[in-house]
C-alpha atoms as a PDB file:
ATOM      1  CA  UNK A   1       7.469  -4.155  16.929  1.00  0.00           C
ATOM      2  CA  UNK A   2       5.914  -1.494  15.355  1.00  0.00           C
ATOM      3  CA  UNK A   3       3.929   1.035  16.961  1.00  0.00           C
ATOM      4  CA  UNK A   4       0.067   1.476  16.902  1.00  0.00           C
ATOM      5  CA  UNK A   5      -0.689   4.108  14.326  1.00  0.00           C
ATOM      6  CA  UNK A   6      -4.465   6.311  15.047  1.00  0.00           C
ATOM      7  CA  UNK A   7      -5.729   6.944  11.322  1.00  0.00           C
ATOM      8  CA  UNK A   8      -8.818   9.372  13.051  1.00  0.00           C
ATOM      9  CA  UNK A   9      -8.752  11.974  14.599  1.00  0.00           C
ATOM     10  CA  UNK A  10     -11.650  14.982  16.198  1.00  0.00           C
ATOM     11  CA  UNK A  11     -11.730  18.199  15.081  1.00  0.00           C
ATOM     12  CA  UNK A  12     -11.753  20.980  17.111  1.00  0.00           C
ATOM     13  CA  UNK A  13     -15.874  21.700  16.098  1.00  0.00           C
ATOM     14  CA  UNK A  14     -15.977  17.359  17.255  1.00  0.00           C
ATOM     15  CA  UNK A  15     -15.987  16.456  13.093  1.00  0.00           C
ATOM     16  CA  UNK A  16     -13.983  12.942  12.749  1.00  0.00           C
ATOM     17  CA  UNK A  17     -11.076  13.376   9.959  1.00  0.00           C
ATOM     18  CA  UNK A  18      -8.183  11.055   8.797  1.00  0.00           C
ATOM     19  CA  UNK A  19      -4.968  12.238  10.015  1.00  0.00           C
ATOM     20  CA  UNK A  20      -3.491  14.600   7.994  1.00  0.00           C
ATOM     21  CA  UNK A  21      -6.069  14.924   5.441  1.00  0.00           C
ATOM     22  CA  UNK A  22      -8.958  16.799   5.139  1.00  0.00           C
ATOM     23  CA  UNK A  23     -11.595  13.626   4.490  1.00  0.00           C
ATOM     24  CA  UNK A  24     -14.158  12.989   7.005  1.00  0.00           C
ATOM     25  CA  UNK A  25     -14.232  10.027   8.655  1.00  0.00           C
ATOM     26  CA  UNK A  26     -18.239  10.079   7.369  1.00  0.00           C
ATOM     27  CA  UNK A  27     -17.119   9.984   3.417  1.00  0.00           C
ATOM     28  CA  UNK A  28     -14.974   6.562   3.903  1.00  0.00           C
ATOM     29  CA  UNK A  29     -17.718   5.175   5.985  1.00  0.00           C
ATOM     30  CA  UNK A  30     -20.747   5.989   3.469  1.00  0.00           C
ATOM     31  CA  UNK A  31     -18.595   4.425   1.101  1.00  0.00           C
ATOM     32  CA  UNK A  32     -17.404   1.338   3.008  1.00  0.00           C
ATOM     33  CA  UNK A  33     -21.009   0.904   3.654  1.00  0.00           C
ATOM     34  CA  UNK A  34     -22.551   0.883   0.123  1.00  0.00           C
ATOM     35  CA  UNK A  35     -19.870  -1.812  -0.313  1.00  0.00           C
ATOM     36  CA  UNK A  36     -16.907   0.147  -2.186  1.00  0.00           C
ATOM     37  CA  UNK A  37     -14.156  -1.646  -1.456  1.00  0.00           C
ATOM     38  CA  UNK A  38     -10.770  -0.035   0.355  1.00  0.00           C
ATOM     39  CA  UNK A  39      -9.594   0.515  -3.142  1.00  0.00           C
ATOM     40  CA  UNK A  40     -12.588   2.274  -4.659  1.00  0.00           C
ATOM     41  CA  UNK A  41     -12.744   4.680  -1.599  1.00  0.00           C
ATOM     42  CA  UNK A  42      -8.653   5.038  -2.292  1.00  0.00           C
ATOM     43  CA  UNK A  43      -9.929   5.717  -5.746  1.00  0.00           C
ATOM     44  CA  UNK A  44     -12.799   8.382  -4.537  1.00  0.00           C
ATOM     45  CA  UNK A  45     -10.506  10.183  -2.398  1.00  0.00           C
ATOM     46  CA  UNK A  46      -6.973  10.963  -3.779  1.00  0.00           C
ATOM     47  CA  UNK A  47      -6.003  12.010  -0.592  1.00  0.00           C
ATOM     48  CA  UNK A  48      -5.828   9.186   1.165  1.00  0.00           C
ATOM     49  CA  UNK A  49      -3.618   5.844   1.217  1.00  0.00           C
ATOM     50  CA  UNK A  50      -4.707   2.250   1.008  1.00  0.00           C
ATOM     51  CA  UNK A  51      -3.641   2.234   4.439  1.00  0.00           C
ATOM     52  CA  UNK A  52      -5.731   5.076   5.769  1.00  0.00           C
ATOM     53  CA  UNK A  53      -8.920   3.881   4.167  1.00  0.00           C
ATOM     54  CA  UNK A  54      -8.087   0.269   5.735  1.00  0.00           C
ATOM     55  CA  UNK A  55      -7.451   2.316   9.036  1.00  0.00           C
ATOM     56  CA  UNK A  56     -10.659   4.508   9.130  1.00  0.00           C
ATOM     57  CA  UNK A  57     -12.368   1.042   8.280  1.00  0.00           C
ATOM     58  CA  UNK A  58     -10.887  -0.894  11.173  1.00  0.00           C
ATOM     59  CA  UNK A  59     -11.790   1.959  13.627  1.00  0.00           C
ATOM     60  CA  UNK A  60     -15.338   2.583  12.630  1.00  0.00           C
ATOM     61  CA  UNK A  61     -15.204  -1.291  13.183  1.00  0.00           C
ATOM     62  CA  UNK A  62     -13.706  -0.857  16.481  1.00  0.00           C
ATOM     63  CA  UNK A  63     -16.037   1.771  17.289  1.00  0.00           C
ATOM     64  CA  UNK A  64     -19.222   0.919  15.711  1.00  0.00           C
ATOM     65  CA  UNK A  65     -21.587   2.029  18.197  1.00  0.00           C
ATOM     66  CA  UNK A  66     -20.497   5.608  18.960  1.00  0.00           C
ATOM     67  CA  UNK A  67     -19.383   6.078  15.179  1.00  0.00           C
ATOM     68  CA  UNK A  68     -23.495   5.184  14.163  1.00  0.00           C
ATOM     69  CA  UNK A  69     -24.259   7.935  16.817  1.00  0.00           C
ATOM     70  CA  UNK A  70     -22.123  10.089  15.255  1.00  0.00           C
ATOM     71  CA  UNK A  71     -23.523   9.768  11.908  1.00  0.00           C
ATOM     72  CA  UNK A  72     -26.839  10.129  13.283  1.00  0.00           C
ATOM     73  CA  UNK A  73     -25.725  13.632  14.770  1.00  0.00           C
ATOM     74  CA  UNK A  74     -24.014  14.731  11.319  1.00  0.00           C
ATOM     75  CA  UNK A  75     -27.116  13.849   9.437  1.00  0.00           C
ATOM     76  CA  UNK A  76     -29.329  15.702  12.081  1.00  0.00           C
ATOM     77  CA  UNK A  77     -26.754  18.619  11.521  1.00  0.00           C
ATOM     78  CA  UNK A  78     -26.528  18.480   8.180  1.00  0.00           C
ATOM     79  CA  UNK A  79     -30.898  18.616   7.033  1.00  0.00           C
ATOM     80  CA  UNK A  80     -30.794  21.197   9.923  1.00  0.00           C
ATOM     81  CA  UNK A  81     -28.504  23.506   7.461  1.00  0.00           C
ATOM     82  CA  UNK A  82     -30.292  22.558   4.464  1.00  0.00           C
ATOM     83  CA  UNK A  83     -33.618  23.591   6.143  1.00  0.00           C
ATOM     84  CA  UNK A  84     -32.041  26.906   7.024  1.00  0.00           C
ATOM     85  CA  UNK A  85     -30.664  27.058   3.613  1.00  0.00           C
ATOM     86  CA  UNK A  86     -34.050  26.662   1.653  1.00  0.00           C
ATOM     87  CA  UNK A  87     -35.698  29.314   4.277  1.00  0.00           C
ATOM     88  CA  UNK A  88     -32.623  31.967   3.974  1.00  0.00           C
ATOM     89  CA  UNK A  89     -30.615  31.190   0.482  1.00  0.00           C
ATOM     90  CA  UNK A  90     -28.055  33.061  -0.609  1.00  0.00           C
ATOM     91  CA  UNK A  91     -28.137  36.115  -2.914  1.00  0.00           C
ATOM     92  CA  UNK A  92     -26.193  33.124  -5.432  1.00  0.00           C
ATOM     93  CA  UNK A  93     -28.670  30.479  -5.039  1.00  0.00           C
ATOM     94  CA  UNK A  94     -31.310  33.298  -5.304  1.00  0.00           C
ATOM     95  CA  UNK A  95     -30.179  34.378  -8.930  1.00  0.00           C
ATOM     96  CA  UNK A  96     -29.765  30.986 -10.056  1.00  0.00           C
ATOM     97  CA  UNK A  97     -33.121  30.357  -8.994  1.00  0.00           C
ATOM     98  CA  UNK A  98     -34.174  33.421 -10.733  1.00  0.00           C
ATOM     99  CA  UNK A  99     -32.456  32.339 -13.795  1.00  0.00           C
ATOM    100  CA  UNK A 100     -33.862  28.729 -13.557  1.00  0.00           C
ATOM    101  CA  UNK A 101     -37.500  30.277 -13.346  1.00  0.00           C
ATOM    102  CA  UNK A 102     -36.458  32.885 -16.600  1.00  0.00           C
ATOM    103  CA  UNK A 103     -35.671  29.939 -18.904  1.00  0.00           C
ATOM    104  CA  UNK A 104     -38.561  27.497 -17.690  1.00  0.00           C
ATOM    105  CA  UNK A 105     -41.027  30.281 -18.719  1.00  0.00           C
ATOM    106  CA  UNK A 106     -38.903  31.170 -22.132  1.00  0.00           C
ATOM    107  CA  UNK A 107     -39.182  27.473 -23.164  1.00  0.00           C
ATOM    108  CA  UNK A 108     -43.088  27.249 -22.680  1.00  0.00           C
END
């Protein structure tokens, strides 16, 4: 009989990944839960097997609950750095901004 195989792992910062990949455990989710199918998420992210993406599936399945939590937390996270982002850009996103603003006046 074969051997129970984990698909997820945590990352040392407490991230979720697939094993030996570098796609969050959040990406396949999103997906599975605007209804992409195993194969479509395959599809999305090269990186990954048909048997990963059915493996992240069944344990976001298995662990619904904290998984949601989790999500919750990255989402928190994640407007928390784009708040922090819009107050302190960097000098890139400042030029481009700049540049942005140049050609809206040049065009009226």
């Amino acid at each position: 009989m074969a051997k129970s195989k984990e698909y997820v792992f945590t990352t040392e910062t407490g991230g979720l990944r697939i094993v030996d990949t570098r796609v969050s455990l959040d990406s396949v989710v999103h997906a599975y839960l605007q209804g992409d199918s195993p194969e479509a998420i395959m599809e999305a992210f090269p990186a990954l097997s048909l048997e990963q993406v059915h493996g992240a599936i069944a344990f976001y399945l298995a662990n619904r609950a904290e998984v949601d939590e989790y999500l919750k937390r990255q989402e928190k996270l994640w407007e928390e750095l784009r708040r922090e982002q819009d107050r302190n850009p960097s000098p890139l996103i400042q030029r481009l901004r700049a540049m942005r603003k140049a050609t809206a006046e040049k065009e009226e």
